[in-house]
Protein backbone atom coordinates (compact mmCIF):
# COMPACT_ATOMS: atom_id res chain seq x y z
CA UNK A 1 55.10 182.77 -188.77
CA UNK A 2 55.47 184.80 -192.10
CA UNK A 3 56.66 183.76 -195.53
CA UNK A 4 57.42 185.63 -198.79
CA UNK A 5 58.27 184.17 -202.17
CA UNK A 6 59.15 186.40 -205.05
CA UNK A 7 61.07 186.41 -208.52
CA UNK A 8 64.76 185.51 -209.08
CA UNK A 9 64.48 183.28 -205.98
CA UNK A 10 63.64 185.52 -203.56
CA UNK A 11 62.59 184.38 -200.26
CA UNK A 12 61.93 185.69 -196.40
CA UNK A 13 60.72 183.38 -193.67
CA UNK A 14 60.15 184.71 -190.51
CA UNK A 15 59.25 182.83 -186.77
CA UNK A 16 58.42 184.37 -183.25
CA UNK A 17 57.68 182.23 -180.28
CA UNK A 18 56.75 184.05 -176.83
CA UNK A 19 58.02 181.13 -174.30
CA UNK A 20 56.27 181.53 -170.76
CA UNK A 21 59.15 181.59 -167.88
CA UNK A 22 56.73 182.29 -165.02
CA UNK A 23 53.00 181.74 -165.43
CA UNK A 24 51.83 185.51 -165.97
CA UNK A 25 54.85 187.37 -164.45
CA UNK A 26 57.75 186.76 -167.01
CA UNK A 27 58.53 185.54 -170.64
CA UNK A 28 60.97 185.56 -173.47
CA UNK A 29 60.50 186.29 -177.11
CA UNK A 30 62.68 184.35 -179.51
CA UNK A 31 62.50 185.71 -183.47
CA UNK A 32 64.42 184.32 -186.39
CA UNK A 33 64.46 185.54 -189.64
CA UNK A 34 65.54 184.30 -192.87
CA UNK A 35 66.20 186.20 -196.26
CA UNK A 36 68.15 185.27 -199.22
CA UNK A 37 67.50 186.98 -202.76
CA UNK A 38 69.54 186.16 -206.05
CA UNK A 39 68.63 189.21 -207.36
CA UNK A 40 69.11 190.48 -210.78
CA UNK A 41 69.29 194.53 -212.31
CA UNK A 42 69.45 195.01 -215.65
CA UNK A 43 72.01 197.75 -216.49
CA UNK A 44 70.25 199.16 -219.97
CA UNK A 45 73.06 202.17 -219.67
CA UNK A 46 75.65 199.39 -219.51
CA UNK A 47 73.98 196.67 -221.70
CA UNK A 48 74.80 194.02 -218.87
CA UNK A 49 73.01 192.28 -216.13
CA UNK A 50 74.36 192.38 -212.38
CA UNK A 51 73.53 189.76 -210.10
CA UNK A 52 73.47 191.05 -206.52
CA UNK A 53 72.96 187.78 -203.89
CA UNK A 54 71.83 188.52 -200.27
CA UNK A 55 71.64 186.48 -198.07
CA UNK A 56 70.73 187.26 -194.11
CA UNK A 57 70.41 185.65 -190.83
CA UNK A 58 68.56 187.09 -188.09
CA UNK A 59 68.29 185.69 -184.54
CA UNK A 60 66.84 187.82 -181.34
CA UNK A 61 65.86 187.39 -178.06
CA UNK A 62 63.88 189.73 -175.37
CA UNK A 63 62.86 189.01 -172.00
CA UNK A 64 59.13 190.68 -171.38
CA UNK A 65 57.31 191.23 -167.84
CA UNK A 66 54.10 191.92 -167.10
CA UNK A 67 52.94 194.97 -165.60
């Protein structure tokens, strides 16, 4: 598990969870992420602010064997 936490309300979170399917043969890996950011530039040629907002989902999955 990972956080971040920066200015203008800025934020990642991040989870990965390896789930056993068959006791030392087979798994899967399930990851979510989270980011969202307000964000802010200051435009000094333009004299204005500019608010740019992101804000991303992430969810993957991966079946892993062992060798």
């Amino acid at each position: 598990m990972s956080a971040k936490y920066a200015s203008f309300d800025t934020y990642e979170l991040g989870l990965v969870q390896n789930i056993p399917l068959l006791v030392n043969k087979l798994s899967t890996r399930l990851t979510i992420e989270r980011k969202y950011s307000k964000g802010s530039v200051d435009y000094v040629t333009l004299n204005r602010d500019d608010w740019y907002r992101n804000d991303v989902n992430h969810y993957r999955s991966q079946i892993v064997m062992a060798t």
